[in-house]
N, C-alpha and C. Protein backbone atom coordinates (compact mmCIF):
# COMPACT_ATOMS: atom_id res chain seq x y z
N UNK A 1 -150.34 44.98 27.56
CA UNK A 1 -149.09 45.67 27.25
C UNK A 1 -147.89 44.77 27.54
N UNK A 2 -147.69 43.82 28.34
CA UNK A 2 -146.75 43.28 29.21
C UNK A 2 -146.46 41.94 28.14
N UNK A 3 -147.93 41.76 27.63
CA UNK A 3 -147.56 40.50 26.39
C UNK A 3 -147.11 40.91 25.39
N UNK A 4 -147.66 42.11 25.21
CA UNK A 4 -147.28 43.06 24.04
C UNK A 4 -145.39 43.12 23.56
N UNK A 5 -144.84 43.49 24.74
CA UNK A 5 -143.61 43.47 25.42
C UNK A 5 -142.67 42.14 25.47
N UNK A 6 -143.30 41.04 25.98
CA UNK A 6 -143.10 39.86 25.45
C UNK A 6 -142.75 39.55 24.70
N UNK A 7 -143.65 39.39 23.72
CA UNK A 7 -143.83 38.76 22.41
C UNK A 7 -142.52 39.71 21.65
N UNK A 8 -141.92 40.67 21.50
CA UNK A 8 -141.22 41.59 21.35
C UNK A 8 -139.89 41.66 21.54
N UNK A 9 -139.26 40.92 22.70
CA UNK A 9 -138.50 40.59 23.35
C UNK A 9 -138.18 38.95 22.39
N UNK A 10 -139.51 38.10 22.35
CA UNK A 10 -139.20 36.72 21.77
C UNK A 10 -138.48 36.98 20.16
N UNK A 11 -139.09 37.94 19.75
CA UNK A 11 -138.77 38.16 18.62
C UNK A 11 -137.51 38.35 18.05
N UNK A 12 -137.26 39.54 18.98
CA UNK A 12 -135.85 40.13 18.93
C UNK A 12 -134.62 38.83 19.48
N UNK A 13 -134.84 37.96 20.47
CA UNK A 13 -134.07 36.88 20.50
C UNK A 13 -134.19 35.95 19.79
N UNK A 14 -135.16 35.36 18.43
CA UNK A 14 -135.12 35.01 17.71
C UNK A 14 -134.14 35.12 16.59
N UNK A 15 -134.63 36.73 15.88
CA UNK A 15 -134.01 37.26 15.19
C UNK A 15 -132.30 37.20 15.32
N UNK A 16 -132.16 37.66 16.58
CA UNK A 16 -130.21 37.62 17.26
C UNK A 16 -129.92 36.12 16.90
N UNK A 17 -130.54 35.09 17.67
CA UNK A 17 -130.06 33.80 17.15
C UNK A 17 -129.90 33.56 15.83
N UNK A 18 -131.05 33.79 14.89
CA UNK A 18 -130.28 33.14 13.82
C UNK A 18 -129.29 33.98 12.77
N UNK A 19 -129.66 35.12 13.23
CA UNK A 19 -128.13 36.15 13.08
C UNK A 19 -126.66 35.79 13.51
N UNK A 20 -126.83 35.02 14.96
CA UNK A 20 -125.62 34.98 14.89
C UNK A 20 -125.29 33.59 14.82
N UNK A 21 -126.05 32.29 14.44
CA UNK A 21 -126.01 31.09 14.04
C UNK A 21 -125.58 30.93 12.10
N UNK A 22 -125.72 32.40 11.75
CA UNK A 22 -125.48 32.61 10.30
C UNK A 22 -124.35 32.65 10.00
N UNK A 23 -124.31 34.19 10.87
CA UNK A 23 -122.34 34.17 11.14
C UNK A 23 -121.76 33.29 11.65
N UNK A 24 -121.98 32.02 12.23
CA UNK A 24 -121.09 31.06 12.32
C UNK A 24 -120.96 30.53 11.77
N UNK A 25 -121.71 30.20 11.08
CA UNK A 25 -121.63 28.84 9.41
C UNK A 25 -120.77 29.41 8.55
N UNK A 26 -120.95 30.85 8.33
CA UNK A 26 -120.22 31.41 7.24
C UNK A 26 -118.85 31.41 8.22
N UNK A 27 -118.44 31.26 9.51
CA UNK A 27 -117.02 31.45 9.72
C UNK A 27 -116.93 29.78 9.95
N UNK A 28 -117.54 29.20 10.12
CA UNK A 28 -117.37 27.69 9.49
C UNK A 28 -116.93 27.66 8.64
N UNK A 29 -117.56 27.89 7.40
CA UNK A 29 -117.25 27.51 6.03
C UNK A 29 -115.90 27.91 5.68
N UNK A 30 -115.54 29.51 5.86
CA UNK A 30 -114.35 30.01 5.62
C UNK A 30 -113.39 29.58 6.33
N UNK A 31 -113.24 29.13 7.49
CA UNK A 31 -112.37 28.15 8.34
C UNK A 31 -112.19 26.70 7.36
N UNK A 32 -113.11 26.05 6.99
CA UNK A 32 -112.98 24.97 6.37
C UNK A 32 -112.48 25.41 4.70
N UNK A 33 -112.42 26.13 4.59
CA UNK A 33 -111.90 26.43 3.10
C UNK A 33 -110.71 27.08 3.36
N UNK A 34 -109.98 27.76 4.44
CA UNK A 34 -108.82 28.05 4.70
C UNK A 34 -108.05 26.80 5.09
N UNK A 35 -108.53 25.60 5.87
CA UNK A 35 -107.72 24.42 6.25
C UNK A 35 -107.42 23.40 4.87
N UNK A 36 -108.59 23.36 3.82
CA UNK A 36 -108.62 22.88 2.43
C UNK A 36 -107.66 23.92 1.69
N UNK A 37 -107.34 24.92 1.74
CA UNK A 37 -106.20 25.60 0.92
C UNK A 37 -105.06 25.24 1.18
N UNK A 38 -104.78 25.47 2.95
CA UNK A 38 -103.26 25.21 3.81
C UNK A 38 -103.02 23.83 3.50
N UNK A 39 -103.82 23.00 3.57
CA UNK A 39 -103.50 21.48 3.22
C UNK A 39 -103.20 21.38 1.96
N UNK A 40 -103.67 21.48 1.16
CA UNK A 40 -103.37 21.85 -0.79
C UNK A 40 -101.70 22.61 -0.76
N UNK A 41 -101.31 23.30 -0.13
CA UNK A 41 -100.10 23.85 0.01
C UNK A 41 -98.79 23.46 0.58
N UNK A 42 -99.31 22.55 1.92
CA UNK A 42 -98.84 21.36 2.73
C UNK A 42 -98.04 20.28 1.63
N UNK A 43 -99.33 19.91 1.42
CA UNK A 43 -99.20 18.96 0.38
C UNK A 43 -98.24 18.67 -0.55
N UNK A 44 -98.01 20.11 -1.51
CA UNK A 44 -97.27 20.29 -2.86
C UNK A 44 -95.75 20.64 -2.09
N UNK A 45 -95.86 21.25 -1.02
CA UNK A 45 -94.17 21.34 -0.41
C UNK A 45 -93.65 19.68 0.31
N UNK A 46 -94.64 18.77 0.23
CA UNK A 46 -93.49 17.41 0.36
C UNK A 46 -93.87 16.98 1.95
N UNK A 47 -95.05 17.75 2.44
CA UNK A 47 -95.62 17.42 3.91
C UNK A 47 -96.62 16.54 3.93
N UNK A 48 -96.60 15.75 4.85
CA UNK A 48 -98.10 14.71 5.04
C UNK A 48 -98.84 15.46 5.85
N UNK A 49 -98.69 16.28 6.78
CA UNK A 49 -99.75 17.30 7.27
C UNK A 49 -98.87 18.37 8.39
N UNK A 50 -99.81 19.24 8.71
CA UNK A 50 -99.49 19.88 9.65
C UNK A 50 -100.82 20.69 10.39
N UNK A 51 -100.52 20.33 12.10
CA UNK A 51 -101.57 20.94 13.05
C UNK A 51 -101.91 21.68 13.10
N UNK A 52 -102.86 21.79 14.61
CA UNK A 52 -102.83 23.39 14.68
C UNK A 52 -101.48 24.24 15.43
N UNK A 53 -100.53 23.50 15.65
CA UNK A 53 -99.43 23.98 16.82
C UNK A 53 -98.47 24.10 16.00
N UNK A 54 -98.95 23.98 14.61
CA UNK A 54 -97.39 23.94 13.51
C UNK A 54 -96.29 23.33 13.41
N UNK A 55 -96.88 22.47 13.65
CA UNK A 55 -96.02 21.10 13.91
C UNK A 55 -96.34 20.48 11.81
N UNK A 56 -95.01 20.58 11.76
CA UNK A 56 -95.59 19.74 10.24
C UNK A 56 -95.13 17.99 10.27
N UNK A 57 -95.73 17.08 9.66
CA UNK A 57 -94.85 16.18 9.51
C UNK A 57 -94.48 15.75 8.35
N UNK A 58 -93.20 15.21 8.15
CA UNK A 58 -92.31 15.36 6.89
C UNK A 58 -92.95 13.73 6.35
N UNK A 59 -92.54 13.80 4.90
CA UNK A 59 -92.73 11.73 4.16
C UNK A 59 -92.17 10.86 5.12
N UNK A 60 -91.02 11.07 5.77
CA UNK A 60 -90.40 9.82 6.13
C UNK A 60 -90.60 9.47 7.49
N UNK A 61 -91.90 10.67 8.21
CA UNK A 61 -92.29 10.50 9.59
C UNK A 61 -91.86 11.12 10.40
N UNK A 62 -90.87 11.57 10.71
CA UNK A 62 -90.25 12.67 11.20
C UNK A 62 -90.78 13.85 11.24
N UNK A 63 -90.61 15.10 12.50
CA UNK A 63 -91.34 16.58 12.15
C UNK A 63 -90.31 16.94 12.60
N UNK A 64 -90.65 18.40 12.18
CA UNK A 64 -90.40 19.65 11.95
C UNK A 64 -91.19 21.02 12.07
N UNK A 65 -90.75 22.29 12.80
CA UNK A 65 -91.62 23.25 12.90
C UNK A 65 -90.79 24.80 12.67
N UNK A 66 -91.58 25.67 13.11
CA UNK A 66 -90.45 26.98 13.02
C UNK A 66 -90.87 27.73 14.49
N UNK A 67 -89.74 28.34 14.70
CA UNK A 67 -90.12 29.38 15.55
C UNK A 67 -89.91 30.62 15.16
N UNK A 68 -90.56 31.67 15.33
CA UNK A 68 -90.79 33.15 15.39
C UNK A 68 -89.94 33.96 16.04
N UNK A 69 -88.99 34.70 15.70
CA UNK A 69 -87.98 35.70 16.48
C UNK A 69 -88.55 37.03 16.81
N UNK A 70 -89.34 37.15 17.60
CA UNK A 70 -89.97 38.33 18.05
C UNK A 70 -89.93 39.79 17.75
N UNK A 71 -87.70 40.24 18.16
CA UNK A 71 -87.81 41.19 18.26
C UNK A 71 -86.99 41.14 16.47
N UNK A 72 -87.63 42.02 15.87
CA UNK A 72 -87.56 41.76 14.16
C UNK A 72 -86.96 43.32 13.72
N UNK A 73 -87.10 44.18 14.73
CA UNK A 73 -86.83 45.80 14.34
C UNK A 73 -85.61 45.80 14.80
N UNK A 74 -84.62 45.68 13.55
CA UNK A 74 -83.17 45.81 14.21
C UNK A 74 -82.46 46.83 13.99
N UNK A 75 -83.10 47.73 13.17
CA UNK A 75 -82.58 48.87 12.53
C UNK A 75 -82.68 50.27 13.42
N UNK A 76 -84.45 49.52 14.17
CA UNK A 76 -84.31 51.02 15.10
C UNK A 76 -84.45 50.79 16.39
N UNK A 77 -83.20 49.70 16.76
CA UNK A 77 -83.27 49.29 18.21
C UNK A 77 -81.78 50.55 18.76
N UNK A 78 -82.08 50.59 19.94
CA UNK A 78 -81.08 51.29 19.91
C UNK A 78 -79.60 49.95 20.69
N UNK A 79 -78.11 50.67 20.77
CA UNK A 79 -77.31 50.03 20.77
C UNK A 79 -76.96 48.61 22.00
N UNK A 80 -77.37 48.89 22.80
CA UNK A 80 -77.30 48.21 23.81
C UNK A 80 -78.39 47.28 23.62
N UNK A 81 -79.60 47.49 23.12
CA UNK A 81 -80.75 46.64 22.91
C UNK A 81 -79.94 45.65 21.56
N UNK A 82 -79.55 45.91 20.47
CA UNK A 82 -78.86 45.86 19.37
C UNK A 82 -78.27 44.45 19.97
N UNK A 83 -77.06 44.96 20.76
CA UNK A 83 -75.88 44.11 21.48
C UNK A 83 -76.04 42.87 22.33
N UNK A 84 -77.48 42.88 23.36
CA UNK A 84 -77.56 42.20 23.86
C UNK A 84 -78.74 41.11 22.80
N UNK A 85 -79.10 41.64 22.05
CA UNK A 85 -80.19 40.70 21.04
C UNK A 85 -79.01 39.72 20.33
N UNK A 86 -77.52 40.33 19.87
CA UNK A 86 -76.59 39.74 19.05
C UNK A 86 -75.93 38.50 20.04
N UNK A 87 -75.54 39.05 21.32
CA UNK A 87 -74.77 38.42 22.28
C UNK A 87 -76.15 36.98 22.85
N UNK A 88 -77.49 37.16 22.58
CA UNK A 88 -78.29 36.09 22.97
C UNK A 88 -78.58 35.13 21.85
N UNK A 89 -78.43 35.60 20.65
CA UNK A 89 -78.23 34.95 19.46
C UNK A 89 -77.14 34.22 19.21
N UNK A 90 -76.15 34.73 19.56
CA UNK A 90 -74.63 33.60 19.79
C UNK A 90 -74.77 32.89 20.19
N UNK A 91 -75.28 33.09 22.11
CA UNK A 91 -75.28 32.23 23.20
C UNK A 91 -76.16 30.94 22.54
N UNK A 92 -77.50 31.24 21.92
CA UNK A 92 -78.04 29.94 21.47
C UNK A 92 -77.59 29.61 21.00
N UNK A 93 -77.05 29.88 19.75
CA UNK A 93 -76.34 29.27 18.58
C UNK A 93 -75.45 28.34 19.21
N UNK A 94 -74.53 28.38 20.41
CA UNK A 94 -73.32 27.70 20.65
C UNK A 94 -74.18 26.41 21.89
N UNK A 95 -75.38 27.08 22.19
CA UNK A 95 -75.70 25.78 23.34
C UNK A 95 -76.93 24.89 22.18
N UNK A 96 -77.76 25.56 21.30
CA UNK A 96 -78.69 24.72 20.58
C UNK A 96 -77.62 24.04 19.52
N UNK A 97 -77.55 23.08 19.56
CA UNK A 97 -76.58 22.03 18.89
C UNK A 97 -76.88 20.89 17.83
N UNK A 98 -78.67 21.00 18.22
CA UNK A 98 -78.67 20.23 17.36
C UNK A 98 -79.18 20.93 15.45
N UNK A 99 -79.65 19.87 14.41
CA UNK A 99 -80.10 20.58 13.20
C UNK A 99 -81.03 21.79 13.42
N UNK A 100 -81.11 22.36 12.78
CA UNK A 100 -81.72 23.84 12.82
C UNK A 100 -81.44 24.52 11.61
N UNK A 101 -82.78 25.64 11.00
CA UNK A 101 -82.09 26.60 10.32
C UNK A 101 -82.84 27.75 10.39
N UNK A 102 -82.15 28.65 9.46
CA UNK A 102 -82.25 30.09 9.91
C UNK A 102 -82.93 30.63 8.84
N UNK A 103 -84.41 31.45 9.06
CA UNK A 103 -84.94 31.70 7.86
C UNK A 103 -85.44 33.50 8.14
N UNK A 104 -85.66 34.22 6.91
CA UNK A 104 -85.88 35.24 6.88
C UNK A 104 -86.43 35.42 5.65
N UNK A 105 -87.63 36.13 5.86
CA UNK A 105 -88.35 36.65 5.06
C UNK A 105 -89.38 37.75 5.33
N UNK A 106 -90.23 38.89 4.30
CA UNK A 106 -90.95 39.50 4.15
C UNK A 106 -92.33 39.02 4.29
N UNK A 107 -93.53 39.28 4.87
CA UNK A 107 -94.53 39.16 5.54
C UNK A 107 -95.52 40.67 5.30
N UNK A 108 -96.86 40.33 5.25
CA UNK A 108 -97.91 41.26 5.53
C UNK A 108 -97.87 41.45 6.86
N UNK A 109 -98.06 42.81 7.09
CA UNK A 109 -98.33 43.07 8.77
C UNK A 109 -99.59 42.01 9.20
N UNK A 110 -99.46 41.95 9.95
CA UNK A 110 -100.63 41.38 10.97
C UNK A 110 -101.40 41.97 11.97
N UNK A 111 -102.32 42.38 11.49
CA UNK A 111 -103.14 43.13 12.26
C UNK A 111 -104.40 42.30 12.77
N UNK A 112 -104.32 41.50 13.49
CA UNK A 112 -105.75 40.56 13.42
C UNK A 112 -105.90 41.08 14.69
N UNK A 113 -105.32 41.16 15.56
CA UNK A 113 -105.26 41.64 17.49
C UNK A 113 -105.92 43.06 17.06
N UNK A 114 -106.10 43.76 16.11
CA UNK A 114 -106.47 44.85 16.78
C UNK A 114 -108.17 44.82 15.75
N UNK A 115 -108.07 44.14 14.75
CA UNK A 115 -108.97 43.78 14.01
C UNK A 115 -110.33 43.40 15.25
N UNK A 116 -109.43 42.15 16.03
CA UNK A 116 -110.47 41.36 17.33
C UNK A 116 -110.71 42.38 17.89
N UNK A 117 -110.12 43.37 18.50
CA UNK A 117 -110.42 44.65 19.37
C UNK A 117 -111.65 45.12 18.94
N UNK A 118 -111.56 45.32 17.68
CA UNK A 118 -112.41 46.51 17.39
C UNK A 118 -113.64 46.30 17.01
N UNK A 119 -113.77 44.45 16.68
CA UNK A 119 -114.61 43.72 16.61
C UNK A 119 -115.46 43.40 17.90
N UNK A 120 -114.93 43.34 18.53
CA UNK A 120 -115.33 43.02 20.15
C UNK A 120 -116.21 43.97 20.43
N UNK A 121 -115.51 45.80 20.05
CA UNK A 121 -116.16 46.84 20.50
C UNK A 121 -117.51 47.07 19.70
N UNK A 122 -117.58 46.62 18.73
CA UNK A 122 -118.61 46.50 17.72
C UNK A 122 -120.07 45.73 18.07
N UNK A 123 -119.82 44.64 18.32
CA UNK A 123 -120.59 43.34 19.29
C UNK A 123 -121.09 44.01 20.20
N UNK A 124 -120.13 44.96 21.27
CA UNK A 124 -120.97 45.00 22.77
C UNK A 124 -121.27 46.80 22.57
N UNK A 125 -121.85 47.55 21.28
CA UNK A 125 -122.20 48.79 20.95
C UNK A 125 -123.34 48.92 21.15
N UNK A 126 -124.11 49.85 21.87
CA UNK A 126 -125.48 49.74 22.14
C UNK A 126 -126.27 50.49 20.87
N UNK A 127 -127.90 51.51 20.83
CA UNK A 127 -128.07 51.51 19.96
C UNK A 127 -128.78 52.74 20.12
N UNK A 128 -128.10 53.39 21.29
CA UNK A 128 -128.16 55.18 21.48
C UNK A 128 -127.76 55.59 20.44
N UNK A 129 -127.57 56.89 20.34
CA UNK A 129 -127.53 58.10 19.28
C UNK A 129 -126.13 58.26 19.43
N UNK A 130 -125.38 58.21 20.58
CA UNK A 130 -123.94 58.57 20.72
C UNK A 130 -123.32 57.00 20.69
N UNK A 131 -124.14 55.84 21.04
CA UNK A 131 -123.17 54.82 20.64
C UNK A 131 -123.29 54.72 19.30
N UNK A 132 -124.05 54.96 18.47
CA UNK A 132 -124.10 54.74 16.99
C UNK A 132 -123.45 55.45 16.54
N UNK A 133 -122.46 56.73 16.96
CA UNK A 133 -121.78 57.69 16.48
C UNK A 133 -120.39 56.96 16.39
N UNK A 134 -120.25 55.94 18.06
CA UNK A 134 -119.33 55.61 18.49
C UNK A 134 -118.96 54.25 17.22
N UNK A 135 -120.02 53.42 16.97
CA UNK A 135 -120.28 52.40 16.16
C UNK A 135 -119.54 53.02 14.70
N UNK A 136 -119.58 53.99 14.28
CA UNK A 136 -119.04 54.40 12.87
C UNK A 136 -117.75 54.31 13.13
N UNK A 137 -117.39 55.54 14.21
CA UNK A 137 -115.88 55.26 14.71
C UNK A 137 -114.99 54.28 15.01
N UNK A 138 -115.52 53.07 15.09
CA UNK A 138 -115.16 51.96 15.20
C UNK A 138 -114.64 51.06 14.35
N UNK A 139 -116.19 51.41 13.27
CA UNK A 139 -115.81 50.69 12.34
C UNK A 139 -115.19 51.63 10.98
N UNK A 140 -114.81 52.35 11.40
CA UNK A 140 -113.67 53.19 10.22
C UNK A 140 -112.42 52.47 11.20
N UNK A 141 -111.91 52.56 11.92
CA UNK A 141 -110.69 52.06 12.47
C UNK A 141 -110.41 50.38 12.38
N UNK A 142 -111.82 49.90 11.99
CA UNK A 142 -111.34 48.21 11.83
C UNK A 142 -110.95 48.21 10.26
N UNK A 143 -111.86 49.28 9.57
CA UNK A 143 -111.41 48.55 8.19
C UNK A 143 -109.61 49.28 7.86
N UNK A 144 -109.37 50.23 8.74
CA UNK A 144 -108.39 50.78 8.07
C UNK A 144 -107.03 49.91 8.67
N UNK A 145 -107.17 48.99 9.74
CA UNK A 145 -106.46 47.70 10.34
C UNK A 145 -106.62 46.69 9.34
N UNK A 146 -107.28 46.49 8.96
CA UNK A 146 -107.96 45.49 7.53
C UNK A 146 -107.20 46.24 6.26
N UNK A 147 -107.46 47.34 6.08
CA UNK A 147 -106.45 47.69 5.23
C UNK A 147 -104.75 47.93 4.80
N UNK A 148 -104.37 48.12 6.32
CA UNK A 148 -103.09 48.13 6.50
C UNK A 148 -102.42 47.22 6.33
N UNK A 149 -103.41 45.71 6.51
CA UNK A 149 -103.04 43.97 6.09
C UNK A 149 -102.99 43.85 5.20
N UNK A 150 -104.04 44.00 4.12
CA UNK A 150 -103.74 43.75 2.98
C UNK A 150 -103.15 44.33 1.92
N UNK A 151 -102.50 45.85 2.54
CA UNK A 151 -101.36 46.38 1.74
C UNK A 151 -100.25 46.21 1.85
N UNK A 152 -99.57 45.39 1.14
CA UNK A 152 -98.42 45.01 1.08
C UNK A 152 -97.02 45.41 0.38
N UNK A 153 -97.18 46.66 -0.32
CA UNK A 153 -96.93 47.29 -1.03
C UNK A 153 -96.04 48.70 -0.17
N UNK A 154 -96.45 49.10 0.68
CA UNK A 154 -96.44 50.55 2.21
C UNK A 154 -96.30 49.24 3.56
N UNK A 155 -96.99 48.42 3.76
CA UNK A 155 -96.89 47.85 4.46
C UNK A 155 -96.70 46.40 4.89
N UNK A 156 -95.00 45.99 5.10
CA UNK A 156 -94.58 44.97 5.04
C UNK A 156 -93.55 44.48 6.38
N UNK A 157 -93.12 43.61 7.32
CA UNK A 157 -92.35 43.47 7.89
C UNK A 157 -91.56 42.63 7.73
N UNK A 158 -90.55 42.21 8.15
CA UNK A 158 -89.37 40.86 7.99
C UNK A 158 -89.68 40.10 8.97
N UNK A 159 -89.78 38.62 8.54
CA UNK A 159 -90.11 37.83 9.95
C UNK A 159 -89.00 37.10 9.59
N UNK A 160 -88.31 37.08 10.83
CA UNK A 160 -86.89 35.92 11.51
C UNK A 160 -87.63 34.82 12.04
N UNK A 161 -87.40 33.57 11.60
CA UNK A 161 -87.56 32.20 12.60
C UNK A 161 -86.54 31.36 12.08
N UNK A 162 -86.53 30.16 12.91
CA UNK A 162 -85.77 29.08 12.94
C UNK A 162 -86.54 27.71 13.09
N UNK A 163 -85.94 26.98 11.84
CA UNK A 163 -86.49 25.86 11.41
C UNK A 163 -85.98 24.54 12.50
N UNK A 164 -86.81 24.04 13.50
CA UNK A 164 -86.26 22.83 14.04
C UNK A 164 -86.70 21.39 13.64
N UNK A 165 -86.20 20.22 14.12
CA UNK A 165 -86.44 18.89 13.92
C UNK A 165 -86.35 18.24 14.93
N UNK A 166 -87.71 16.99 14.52
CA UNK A 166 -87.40 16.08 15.62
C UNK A 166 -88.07 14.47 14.88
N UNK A 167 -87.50 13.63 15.54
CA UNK A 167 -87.78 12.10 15.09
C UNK A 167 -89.14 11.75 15.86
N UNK A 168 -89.74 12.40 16.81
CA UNK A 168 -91.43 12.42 17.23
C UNK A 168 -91.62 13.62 17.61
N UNK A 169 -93.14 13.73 18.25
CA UNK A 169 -93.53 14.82 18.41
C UNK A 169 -92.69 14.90 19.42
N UNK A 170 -92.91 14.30 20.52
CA UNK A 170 -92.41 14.46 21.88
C UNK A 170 -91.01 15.17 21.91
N UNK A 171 -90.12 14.25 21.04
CA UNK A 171 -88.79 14.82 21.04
C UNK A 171 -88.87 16.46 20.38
N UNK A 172 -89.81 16.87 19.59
CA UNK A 172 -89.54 18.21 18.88
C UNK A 172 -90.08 19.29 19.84
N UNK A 173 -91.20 18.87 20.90
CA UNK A 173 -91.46 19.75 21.68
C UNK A 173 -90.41 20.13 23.33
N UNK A 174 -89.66 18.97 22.97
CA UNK A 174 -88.63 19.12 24.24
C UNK A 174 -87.63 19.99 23.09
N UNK A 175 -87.39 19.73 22.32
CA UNK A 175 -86.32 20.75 21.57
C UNK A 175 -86.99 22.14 21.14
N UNK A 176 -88.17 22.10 21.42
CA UNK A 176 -88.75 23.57 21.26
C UNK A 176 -88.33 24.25 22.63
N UNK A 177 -88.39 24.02 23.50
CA UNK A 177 -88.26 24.30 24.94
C UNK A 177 -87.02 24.49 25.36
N UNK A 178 -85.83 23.66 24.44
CA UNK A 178 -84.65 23.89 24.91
C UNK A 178 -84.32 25.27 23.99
N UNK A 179 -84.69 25.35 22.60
CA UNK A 179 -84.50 26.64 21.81
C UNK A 179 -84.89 27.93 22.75
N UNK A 180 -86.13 27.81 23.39
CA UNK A 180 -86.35 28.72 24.09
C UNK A 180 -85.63 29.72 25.21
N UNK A 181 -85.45 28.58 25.93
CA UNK A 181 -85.01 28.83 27.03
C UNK A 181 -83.43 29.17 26.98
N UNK A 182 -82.97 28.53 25.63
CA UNK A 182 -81.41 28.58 25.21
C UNK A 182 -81.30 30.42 25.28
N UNK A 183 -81.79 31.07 24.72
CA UNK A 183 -81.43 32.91 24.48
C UNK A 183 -81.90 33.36 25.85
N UNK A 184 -82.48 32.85 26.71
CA UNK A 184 -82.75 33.64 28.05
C UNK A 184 -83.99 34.62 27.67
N UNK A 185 -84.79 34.68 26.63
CA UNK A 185 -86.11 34.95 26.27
C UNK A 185 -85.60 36.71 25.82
N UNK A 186 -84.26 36.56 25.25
CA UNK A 186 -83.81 38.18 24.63
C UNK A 186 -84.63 38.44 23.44
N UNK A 187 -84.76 37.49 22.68
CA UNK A 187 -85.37 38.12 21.14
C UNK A 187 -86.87 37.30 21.32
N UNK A 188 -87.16 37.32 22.49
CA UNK A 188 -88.78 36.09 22.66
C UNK A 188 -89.52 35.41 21.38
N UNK A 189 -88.59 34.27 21.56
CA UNK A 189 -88.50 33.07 20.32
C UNK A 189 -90.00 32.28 20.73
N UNK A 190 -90.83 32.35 19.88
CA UNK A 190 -92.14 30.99 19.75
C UNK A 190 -92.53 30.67 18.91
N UNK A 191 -93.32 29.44 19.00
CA UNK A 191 -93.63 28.81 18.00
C UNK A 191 -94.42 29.16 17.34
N UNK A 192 -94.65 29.05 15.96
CA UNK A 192 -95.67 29.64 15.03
C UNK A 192 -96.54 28.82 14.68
N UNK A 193 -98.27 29.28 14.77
CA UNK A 193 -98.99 27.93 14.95
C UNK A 193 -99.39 27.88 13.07
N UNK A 194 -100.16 26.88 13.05
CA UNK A 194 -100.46 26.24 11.21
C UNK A 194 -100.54 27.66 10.28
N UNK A 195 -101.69 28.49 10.83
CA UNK A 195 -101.88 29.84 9.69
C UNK A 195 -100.85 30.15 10.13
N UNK A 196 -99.41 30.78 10.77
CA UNK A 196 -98.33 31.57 10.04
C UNK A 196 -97.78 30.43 9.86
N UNK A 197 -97.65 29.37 9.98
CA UNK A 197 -96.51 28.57 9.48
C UNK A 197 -96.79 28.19 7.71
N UNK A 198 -97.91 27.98 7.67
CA UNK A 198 -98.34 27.94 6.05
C UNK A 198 -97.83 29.14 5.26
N UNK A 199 -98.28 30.10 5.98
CA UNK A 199 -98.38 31.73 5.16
C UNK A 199 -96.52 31.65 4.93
N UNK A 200 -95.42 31.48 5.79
CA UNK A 200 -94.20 31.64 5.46
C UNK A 200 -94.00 30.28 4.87
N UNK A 201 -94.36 29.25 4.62
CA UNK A 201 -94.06 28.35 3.78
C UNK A 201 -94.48 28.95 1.93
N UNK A 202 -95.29 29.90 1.68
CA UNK A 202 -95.92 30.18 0.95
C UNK A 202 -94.82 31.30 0.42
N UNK A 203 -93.93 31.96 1.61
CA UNK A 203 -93.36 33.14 1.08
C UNK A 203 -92.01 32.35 1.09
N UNK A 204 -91.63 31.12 1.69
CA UNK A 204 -90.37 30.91 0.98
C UNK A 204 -90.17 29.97 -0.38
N UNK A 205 -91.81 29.60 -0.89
CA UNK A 205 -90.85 29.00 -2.15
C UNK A 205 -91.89 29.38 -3.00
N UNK A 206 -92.68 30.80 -2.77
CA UNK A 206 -93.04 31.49 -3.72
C UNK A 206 -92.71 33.18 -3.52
N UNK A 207 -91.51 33.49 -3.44
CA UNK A 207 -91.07 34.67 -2.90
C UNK A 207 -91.71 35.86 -3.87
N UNK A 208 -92.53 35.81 -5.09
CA UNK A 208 -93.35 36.65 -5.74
C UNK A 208 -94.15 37.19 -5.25
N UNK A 209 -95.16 36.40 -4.27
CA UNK A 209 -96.41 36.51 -3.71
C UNK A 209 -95.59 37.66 -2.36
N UNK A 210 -97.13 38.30 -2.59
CA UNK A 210 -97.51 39.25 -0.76
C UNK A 210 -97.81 38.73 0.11
């Protein structure tokens, strides 16, 4: 019985491995065909490349990156929140001195954080009668996070960032740091790594696209 049991056990960790050695190739592959797209896109906007930290670099050697303006809901902030977001936006403006610019655009929500959540909960679901109940529930709430992304149509936000420069890396990451720290962390300004920095390169000089 005990080999019986064994052998049973080998199986089933067999089976898991190359289950989940499958799903990695295939998120291989799709990783490598998302970095072959972003580069194809890189490319045609006048870039010699860009990282994973979104750092792009321009023809003449020089980079450039963007940062992300956090707080983006300005309509239903209330007044004092409003005031002090405007009054920390000045304050940078008058101490960040050097080139910079100011960009705004429309964006798909982003739901990938809750996508991972629910993915996570999925992975560690056992294979009782009430976790398999739990397992449906789960996965109705990932696809409808999955759905809320790719409707763009009901569901869209405005993303604020600011375009900086620098003559090396070194110098652009000390000017990332001074942008930062310039607003006192009111509208919590960061950097946007390669996938959003592509995706808003995509929505500013193809403003058609979702």
């Amino acid at each position: 019985m005990e080999i019986i049991v064994f052998f049973i056990v080998v199986i089933a960790s067999a089976i898991g491995y190359v289950l989940v050695t499958k799903d990695k190739r295939q998120q291989d592959k799709a990783e490598k065909e998302r970095d072959k797209a972003a580069q194809s896109i890189i490319g045609l906007l006048g870039y010699k490349a860009c990282d994973k930290n979104g750092i792009l670099t321009k023809e003449n050697g020089t980079y450039t990156r963007y940062l992300r303006v956090g707080s983006t809901d300005l309509f239903n902030i209330d007044l004092d929140g409003l005031m002090a977001w405007i009054q920390a936006f000045t304050f940078s403006e008058r101490n960040y001195t050097e080139d910079h610019k100011l960009v705004s655009v429309t964006a798909r929500v982003d739901t990938s954080a809750n996508q991972l959540y629910w993915q996570h909960l999925r992975q560690n679901t056992g294979r009782t009668k009430q976790e398999q109940m739990r397992l449906a529930l789960i996965n109705e709430n990932q696809d409808k996070a999955a759905a809320i992304e790719q409707d763009t149509k009901d569901y869209v936000e405005r993303v604020y960032a600011i375009q900086i420069f620098g003559k090396t890396k070194k110098q652009l990451r000390k000017l990332t740091n001074n942008l930062i720290i310039s607003n006192g962390n009111i509208y919590s300004i960061r950097p946007m790594d390669k996938e959003e920095t592509v995706e808003l390169q995509e929505r500013l000089y193809n403003m058609n696209s979702r």
